[in-house]
N, C-alpha and C. Protein backbone atom coordinates (compact mmCIF):
# COMPACT_ATOMS: atom_id res chain seq x y z
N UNK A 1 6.32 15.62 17.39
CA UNK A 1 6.32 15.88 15.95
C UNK A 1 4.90 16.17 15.48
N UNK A 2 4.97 16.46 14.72
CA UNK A 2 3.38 17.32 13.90
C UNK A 2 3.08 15.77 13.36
N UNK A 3 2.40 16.13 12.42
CA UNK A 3 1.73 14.72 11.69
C UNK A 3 2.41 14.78 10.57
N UNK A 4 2.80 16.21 9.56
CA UNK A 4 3.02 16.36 8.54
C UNK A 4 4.48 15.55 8.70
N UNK A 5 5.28 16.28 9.47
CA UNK A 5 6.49 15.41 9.82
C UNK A 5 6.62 14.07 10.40
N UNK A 6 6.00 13.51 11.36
CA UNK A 6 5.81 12.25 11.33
C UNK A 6 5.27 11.31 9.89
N UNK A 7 4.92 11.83 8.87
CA UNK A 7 4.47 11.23 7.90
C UNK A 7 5.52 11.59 7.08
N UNK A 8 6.46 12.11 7.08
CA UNK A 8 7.64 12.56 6.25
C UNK A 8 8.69 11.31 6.76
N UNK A 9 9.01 11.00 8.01
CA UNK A 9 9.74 10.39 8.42
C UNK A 9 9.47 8.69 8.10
N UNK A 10 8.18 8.63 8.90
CA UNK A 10 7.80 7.37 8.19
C UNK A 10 7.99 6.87 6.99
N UNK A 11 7.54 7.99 6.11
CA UNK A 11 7.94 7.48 4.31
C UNK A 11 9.42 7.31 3.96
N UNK A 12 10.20 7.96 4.43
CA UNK A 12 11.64 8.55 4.44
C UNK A 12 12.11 6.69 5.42
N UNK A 13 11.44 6.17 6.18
CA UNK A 13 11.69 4.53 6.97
C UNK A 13 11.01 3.65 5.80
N UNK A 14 10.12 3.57 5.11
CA UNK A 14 9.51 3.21 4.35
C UNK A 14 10.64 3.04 3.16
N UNK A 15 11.80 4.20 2.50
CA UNK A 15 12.34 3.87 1.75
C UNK A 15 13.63 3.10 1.84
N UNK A 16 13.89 3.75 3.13
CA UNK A 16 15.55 2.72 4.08
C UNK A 16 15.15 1.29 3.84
N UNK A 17 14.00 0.77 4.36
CA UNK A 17 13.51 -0.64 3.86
C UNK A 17 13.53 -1.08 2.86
N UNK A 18 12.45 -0.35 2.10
CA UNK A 18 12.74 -1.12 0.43
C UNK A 18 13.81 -1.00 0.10
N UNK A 19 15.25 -0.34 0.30
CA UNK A 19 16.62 -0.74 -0.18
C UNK A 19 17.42 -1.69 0.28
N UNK A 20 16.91 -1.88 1.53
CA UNK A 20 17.89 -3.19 2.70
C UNK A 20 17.37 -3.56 3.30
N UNK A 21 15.95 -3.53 3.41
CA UNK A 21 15.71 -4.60 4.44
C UNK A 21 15.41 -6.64 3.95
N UNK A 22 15.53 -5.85 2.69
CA UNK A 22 15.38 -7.95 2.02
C UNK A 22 16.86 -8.27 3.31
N UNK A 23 18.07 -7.55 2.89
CA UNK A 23 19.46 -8.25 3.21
C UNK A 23 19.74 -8.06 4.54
N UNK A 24 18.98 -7.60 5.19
CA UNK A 24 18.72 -7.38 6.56
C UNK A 24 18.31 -8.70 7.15
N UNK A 25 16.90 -8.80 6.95
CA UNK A 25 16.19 -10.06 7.07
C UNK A 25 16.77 -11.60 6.31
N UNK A 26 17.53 -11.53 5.74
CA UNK A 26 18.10 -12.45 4.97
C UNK A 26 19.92 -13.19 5.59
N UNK A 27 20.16 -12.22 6.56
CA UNK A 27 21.28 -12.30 7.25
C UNK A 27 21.28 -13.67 7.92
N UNK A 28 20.04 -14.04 8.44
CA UNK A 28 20.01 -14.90 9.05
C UNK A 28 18.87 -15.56 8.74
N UNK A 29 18.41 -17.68 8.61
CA UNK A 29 17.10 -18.25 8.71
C UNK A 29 16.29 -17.56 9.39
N UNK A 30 15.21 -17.09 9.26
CA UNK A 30 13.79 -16.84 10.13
C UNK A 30 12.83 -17.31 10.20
N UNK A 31 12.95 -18.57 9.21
CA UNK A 31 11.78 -19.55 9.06
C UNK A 31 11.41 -19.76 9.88
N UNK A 32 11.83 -20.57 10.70
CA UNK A 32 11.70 -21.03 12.40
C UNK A 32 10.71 -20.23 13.58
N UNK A 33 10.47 -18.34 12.80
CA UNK A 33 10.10 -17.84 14.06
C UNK A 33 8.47 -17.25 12.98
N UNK A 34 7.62 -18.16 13.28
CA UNK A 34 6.18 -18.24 12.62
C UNK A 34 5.67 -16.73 12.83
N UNK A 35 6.15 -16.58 14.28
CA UNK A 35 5.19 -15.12 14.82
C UNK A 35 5.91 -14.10 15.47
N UNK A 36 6.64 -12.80 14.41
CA UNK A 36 6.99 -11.84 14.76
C UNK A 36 6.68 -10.97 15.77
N UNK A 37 7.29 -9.68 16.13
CA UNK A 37 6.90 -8.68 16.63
C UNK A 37 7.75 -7.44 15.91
N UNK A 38 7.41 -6.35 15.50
CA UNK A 38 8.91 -5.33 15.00
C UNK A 38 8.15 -4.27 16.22
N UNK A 39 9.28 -3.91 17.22
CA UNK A 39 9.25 -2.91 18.15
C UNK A 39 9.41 -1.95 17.32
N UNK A 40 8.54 -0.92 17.21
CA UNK A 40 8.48 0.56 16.53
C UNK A 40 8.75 0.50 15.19
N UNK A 41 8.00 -0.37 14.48
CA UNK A 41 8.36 -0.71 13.23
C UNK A 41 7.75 0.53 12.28
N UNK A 42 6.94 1.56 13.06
CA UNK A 42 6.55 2.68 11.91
C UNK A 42 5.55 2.38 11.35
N UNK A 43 6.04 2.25 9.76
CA UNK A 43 4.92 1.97 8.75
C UNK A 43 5.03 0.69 8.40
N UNK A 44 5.48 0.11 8.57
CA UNK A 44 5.35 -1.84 8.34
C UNK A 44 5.85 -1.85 7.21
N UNK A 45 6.40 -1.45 6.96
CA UNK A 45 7.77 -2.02 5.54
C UNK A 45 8.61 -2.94 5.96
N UNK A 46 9.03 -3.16 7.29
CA UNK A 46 9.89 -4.52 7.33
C UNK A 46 8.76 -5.50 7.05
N UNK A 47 7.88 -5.11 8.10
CA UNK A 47 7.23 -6.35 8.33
C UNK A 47 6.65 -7.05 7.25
N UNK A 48 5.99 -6.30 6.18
CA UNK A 48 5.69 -6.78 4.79
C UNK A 48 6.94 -7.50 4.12
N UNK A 49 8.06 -6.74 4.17
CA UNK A 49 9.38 -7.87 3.88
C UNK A 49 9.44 -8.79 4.21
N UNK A 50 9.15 -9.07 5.64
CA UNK A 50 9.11 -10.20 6.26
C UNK A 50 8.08 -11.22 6.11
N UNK A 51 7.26 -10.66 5.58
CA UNK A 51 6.25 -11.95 4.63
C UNK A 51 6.09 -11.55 3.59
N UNK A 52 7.31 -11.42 2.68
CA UNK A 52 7.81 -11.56 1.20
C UNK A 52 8.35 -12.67 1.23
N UNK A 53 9.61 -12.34 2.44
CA UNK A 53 10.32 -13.73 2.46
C UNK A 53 10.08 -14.66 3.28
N UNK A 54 9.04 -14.71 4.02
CA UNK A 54 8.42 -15.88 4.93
C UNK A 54 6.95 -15.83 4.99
N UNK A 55 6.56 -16.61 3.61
CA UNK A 55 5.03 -16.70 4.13
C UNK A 55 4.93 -17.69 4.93
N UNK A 56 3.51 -16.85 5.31
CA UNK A 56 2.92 -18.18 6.55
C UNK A 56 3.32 -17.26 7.73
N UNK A 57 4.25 -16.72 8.21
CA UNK A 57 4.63 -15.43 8.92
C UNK A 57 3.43 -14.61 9.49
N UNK A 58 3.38 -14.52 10.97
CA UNK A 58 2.39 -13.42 11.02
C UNK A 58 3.27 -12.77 12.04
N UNK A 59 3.13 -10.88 11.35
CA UNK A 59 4.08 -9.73 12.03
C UNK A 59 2.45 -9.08 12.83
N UNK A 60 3.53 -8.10 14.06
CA UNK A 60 2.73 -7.64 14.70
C UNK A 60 3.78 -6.06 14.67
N UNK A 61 3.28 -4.44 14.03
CA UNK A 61 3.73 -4.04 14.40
C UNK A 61 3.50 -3.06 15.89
N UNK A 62 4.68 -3.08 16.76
CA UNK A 62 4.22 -2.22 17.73
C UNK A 62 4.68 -0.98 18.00
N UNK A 63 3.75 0.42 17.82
CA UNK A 63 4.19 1.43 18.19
C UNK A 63 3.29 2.03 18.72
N UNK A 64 3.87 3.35 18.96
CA UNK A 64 2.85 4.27 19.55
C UNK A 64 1.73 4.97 19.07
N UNK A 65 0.50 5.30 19.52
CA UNK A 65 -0.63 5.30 19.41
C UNK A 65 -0.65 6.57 17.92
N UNK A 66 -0.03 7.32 17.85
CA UNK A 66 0.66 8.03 16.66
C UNK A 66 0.60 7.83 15.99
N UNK A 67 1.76 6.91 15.55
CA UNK A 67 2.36 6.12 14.53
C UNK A 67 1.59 5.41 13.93
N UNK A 68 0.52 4.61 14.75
CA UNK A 68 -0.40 3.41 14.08
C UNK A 68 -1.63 4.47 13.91
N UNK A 69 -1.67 5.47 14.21
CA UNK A 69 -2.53 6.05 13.66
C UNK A 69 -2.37 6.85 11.77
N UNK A 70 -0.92 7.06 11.96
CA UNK A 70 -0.51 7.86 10.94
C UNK A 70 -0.03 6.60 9.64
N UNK A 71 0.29 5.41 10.29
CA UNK A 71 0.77 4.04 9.59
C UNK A 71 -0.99 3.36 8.63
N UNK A 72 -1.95 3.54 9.40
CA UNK A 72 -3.11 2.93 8.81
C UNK A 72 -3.48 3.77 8.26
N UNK A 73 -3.61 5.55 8.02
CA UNK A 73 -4.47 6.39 7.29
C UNK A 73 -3.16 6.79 6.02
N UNK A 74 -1.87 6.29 6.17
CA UNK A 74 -1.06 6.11 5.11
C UNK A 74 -0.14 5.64 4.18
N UNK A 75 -0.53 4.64 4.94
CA UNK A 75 0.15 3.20 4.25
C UNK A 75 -0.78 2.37 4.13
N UNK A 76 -0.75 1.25 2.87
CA UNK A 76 -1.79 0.08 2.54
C UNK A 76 -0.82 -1.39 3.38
N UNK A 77 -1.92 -1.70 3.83
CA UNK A 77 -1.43 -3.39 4.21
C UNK A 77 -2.56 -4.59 3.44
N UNK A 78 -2.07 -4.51 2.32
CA UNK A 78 -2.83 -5.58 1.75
C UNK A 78 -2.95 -6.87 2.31
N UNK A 79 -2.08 -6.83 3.21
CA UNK A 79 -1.40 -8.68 3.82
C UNK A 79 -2.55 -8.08 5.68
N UNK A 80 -3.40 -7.81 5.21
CA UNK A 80 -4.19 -7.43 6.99
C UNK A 80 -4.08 -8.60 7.65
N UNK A 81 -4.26 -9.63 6.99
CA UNK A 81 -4.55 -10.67 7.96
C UNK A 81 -2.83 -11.33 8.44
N UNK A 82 -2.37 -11.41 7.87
CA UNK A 82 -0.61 -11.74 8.06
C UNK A 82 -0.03 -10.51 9.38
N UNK A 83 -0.59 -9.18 9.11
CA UNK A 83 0.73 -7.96 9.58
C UNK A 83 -0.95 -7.25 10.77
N UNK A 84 -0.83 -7.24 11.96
CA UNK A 84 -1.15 -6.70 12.78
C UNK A 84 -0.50 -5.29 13.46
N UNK A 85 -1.29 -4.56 13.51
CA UNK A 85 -0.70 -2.84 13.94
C UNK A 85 -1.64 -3.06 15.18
N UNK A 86 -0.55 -2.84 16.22
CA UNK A 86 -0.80 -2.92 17.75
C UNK A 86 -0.28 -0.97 18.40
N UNK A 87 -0.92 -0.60 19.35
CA UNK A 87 -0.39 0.62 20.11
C UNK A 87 -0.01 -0.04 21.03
N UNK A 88 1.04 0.76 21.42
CA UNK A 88 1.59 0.69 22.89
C UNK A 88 2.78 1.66 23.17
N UNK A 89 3.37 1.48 24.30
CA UNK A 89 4.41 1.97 24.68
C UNK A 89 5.71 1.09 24.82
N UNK A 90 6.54 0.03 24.23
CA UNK A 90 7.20 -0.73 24.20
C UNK A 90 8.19 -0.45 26.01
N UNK A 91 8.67 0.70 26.11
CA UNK A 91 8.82 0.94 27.48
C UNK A 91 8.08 0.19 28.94
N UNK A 92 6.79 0.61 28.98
CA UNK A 92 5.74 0.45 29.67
C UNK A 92 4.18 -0.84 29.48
N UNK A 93 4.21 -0.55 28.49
CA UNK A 93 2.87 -1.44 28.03
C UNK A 93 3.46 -3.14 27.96
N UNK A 94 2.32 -3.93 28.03
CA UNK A 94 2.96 -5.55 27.69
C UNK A 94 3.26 -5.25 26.47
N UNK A 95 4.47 -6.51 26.10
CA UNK A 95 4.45 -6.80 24.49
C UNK A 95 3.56 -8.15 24.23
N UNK A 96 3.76 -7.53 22.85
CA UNK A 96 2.88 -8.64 22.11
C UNK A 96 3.67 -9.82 22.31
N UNK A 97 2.78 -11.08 22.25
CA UNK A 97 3.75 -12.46 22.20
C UNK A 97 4.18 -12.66 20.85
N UNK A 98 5.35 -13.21 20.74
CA UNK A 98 6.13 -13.67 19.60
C UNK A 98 7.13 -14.29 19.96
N UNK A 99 7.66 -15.19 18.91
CA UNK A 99 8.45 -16.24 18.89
C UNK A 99 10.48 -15.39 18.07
N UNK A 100 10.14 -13.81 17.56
CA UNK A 100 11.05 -12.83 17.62
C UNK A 100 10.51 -12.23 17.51
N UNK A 101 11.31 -11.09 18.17
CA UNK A 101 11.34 -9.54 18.14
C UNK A 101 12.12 -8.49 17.84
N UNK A 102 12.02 -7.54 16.93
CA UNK A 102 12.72 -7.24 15.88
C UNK A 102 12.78 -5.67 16.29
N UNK A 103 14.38 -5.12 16.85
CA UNK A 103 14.77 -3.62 17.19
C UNK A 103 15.23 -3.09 16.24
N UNK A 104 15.02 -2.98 15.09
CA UNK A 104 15.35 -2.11 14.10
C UNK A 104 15.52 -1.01 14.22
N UNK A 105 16.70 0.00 14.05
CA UNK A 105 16.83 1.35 14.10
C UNK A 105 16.31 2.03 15.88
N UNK A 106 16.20 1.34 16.76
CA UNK A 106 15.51 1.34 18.06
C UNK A 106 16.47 2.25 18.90
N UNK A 107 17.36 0.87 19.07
CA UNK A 107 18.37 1.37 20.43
C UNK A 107 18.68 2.51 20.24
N UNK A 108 19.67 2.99 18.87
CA UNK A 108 20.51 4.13 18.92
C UNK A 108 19.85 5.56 19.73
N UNK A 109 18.36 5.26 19.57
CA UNK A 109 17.52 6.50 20.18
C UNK A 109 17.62 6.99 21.59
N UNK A 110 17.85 5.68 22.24
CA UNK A 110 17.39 5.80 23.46
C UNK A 110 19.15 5.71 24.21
N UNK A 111 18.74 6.12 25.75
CA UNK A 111 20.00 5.91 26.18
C UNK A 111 20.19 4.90 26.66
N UNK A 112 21.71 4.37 27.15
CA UNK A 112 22.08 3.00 27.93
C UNK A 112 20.86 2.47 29.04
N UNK A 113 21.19 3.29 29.72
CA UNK A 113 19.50 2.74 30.86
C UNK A 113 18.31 2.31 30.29
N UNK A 114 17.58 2.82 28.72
CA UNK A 114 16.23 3.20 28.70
C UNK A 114 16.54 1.37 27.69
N UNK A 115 17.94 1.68 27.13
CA UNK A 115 18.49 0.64 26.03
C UNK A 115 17.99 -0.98 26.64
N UNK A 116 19.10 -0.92 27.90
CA UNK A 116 18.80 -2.38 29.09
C UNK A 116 17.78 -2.58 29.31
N UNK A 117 16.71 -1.70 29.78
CA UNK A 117 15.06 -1.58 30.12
C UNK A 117 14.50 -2.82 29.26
N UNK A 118 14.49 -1.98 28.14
CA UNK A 118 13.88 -2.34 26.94
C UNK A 118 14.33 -4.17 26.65
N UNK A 119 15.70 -4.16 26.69
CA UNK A 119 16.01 -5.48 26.38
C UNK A 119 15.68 -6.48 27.09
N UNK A 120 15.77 -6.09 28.80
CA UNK A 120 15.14 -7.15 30.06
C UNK A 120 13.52 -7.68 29.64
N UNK A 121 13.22 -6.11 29.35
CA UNK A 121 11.68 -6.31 28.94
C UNK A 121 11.45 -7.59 27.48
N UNK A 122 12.31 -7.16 26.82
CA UNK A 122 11.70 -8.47 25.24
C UNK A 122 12.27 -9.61 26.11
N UNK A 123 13.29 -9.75 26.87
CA UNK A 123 13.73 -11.08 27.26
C UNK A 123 13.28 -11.56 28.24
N UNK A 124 12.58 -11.27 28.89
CA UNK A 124 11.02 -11.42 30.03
C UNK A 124 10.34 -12.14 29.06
N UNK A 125 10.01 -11.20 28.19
CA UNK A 125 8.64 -11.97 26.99
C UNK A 125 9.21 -12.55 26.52
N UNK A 126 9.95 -13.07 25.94
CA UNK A 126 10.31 -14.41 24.81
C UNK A 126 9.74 -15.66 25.61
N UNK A 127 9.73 -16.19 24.51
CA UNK A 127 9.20 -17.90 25.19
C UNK A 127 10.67 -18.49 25.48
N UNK A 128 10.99 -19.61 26.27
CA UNK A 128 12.09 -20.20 26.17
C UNK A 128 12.34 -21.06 25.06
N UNK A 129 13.81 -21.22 24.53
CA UNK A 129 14.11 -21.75 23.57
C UNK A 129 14.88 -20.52 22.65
């Protein structure tokens, strides 16, 4: 994708959030999980949700080197110290540690094989419990 369009899309994820992601995140307690991760979270609109409704919360988002490029020169994170923007390749690269990890809009992208990958991989990283 170009940039112009990657920054179209992002904003266009940016608004899917501010309509549902309170009731998203609200589906279930999350108190319990202090230290996020959102796999390909984009522009960090969940993750700011997610310390709307859980302060004390620290998110990490992880995407590709792109994204967090196109996420910091166009989106504000007033909460810097709460919401961390990490690169990687969620495929390939380590993940960040966290206590959850959050596939939002993820799977449907990818296929069954790339789907399982991905899931062995967060369930490798989780802590037990």
């Amino acid at each position: 994708r170009s940039e112009g369009e990657r920054l179209q899309f992002m904003q266009a994820l940016q608004e899917v959030w501010s309509v549902n992601g309170r009731s998203v995140l609200t589906a279930f307690d999350l108190s319990g999980f202090p230290l996020m991760c959102d796999l390909g979270g984009g522009p960090g609109a969940l993750a700011k949700e997610c310390l709307s409704l859980y302060p004390g919360c620290k998110v990490t988002v992880f995407d590709v080197p792109e994204v967090v490029r196109t996420a910091k020169q166009h989106f504000s994170f007033p909460e810097e110290e709460e919401i961390h923007l990490q690169e990687g390749d969620f495929f390939k690269d380590p993940l960040p540690e966290a206590d959850l990890y959050i596939l939002a809009r993820i799977l449907h992208d990818w296929a069954d094989g790339k789907c399982s990958h991905l899931l062995e991989r967060v369930y490798h990283t989780c802590k037990p419990g």
